[in-house]
Protein backbone atom coordinates (compact mmCIF):
# COMPACT_ATOMS: atom_id res chain seq x y z
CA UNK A 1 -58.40 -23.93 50.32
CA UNK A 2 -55.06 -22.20 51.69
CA UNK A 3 -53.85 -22.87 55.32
CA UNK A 4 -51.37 -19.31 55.74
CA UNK A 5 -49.21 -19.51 58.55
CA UNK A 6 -49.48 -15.82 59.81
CA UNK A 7 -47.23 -16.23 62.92
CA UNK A 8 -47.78 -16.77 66.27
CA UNK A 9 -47.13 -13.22 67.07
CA UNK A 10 -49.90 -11.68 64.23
CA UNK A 11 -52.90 -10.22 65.53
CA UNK A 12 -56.24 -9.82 64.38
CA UNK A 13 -55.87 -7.44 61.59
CA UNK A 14 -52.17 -8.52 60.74
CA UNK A 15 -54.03 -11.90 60.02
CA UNK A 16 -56.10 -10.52 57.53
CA UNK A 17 -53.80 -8.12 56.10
CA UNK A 18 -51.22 -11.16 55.49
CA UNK A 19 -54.54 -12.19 53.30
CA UNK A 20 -54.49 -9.69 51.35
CA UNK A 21 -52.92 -11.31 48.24
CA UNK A 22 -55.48 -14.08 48.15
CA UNK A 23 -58.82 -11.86 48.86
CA UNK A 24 -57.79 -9.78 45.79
CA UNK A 25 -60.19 -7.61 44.50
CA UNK A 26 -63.58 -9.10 45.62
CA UNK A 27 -66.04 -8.87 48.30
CA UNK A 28 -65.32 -11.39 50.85
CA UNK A 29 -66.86 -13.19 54.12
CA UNK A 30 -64.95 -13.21 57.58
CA UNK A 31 -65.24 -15.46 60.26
CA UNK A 32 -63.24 -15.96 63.61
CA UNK A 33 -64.46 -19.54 63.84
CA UNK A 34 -65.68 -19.36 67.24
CA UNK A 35 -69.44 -19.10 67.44
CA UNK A 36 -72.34 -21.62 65.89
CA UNK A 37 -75.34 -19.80 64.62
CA UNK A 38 -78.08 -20.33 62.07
CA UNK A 39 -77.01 -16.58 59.81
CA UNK A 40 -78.29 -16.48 56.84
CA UNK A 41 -75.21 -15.79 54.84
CA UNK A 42 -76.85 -14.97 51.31
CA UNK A 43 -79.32 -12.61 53.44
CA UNK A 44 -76.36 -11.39 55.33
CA UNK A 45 -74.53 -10.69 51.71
CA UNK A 46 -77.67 -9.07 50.07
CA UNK A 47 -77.55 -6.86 52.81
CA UNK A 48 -74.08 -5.78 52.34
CA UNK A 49 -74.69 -5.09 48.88
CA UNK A 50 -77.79 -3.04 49.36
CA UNK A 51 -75.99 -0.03 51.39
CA UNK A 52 -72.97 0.15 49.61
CA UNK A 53 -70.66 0.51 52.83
CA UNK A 54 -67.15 -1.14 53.08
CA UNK A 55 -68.02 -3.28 55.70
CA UNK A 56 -70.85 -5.28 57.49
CA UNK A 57 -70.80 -6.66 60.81
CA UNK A 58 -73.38 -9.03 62.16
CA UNK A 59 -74.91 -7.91 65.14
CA UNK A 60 -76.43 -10.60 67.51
CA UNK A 61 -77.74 -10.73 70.96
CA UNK A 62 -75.51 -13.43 73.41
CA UNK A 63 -77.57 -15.36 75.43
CA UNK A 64 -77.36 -13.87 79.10
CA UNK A 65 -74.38 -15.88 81.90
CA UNK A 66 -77.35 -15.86 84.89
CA UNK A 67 -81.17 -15.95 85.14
CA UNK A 68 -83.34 -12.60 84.68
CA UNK A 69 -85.17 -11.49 87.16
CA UNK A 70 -88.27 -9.03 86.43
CA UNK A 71 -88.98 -7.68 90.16
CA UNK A 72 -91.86 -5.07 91.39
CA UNK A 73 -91.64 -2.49 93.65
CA UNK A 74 -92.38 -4.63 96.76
CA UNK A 75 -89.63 -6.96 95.93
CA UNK A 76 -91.71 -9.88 94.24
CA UNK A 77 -90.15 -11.58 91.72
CA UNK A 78 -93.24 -11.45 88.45
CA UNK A 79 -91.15 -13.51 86.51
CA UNK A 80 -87.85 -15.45 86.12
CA UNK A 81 -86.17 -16.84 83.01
CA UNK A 82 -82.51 -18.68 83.15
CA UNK A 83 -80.41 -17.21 80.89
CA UNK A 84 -82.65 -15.51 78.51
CA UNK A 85 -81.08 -13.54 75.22
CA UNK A 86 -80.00 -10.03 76.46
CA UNK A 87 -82.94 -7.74 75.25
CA UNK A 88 -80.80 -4.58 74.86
CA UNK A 89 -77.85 -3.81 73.04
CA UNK A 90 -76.25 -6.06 70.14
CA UNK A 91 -72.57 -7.45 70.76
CA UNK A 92 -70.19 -8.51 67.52
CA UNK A 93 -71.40 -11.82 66.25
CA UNK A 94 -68.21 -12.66 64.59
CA UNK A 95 -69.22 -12.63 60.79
CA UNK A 96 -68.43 -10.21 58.46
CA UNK A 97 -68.62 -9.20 54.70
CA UNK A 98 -65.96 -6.76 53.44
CA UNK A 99 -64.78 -4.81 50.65
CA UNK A 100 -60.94 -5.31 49.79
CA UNK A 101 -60.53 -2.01 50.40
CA UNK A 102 -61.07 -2.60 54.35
CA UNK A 103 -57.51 -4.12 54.47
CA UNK A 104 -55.94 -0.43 53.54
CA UNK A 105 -56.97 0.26 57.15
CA UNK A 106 -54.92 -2.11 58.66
CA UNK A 107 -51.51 -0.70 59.28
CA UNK A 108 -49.64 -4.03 59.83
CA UNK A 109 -49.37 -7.52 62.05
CA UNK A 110 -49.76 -5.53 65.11
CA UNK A 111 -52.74 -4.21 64.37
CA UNK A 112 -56.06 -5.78 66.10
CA UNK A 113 -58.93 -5.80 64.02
CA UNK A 114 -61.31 -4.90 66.28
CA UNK A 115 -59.82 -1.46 67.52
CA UNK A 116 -58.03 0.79 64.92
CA UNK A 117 -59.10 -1.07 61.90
CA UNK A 118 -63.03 -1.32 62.42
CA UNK A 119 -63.14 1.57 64.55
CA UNK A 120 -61.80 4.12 61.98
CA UNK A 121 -64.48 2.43 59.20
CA UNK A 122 -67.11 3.29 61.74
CA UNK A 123 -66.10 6.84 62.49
CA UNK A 124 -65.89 7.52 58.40
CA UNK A 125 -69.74 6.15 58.10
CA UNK A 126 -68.09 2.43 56.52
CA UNK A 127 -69.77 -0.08 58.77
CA UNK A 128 -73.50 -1.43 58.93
CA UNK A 129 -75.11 -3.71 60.78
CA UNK A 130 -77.19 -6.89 60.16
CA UNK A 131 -78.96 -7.76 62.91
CA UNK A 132 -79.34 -11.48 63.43
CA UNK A 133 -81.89 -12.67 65.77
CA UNK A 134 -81.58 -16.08 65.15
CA UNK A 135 -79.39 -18.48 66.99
CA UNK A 136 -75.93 -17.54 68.01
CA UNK A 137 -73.37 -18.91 70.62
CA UNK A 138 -69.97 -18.72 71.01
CA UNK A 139 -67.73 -21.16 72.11
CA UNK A 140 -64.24 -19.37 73.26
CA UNK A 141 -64.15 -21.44 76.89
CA UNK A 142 -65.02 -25.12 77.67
CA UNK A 143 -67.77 -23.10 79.76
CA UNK A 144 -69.35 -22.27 76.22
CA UNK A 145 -68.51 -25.70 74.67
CA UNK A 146 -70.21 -27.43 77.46
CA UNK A 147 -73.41 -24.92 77.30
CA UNK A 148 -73.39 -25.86 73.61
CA UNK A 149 -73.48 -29.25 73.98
CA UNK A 150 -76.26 -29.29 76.57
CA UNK A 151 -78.61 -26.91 74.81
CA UNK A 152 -78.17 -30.08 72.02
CA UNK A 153 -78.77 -32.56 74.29
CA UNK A 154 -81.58 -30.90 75.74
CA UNK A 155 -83.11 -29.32 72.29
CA UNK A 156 -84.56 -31.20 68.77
CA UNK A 157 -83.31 -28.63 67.29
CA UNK A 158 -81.45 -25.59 68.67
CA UNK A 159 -81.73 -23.57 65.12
């Protein structure tokens, strides 16, 4: 294990750029650190190595911030669920697997790895998706920490 001060100043990509030296010439596994999920990381790797892209992202669906309402056309509410998982559309789950040559797109500690760097893989056909169903929360507030930690409380088992 290395702890590499990047600076406080570093962004995203500059982070992993600064990395560079240490990922060397292998496939490697990306994390921000901020969600708990149940990802099935040798699935998630098998995957990567079956398209033969640069880059995978996982793709999950965030739980929803308010109840769902499903409503007729007279107004009645048919059902109600508080805070179901969002049924359309697939946010970034925060784990990746990469190819070292991912890092040539990042330009330098300014860059943010979630704009040019990722952004440019996906407009050259260089970045899949797994799809994760599974459990999957984030925790970037004490919002989500305290969500967290009654879905525990309130769960056997929450994965």
């Amino acid at each position: 294990v290395n702890l590499i001060d990047t600076g406080k100043k570093t962004m995203t990509g500059g982070r992993l750029k600064r990395l560079q030296k240490y990922i060397g010439n292998e496939t490697f596994l990306l994390t921000y650190g901020d969600a708990v999920s149940d990802l099935n990381i040798d699935e998630t790797i098998r995957f990567h190595r079956s398209h033969g892209k640069m880059v995978t992202i996982t793709g999950v669906r965030p739980p929803a911030r308010f109840g769902e309402l499903t409503i007729n056309d007279q107004n009645e509410v048919l059902e109600f669920k508080e805070k179901p998982n969002i049924k359309e559309g697939w946010i970034n789950g925060g784990f990746f697997v990469m190819e070292p040559e991912f890092l040539n797109y990042i330009e330098n500690d300014y860059s943010i790895l979630e704009k040019e760097p990722l952004e440019r893989v996906a407009s050259i056909n260089e970045l899949m998706a797994f799809l994760h169903d599974g459990f999957w929360h984030c925790i970037d507030t004490k919002r989500d920490k305290d969500n967290l930690e009654e879905l525990i409380k309130s769960r056997e088992k929450i994965w």
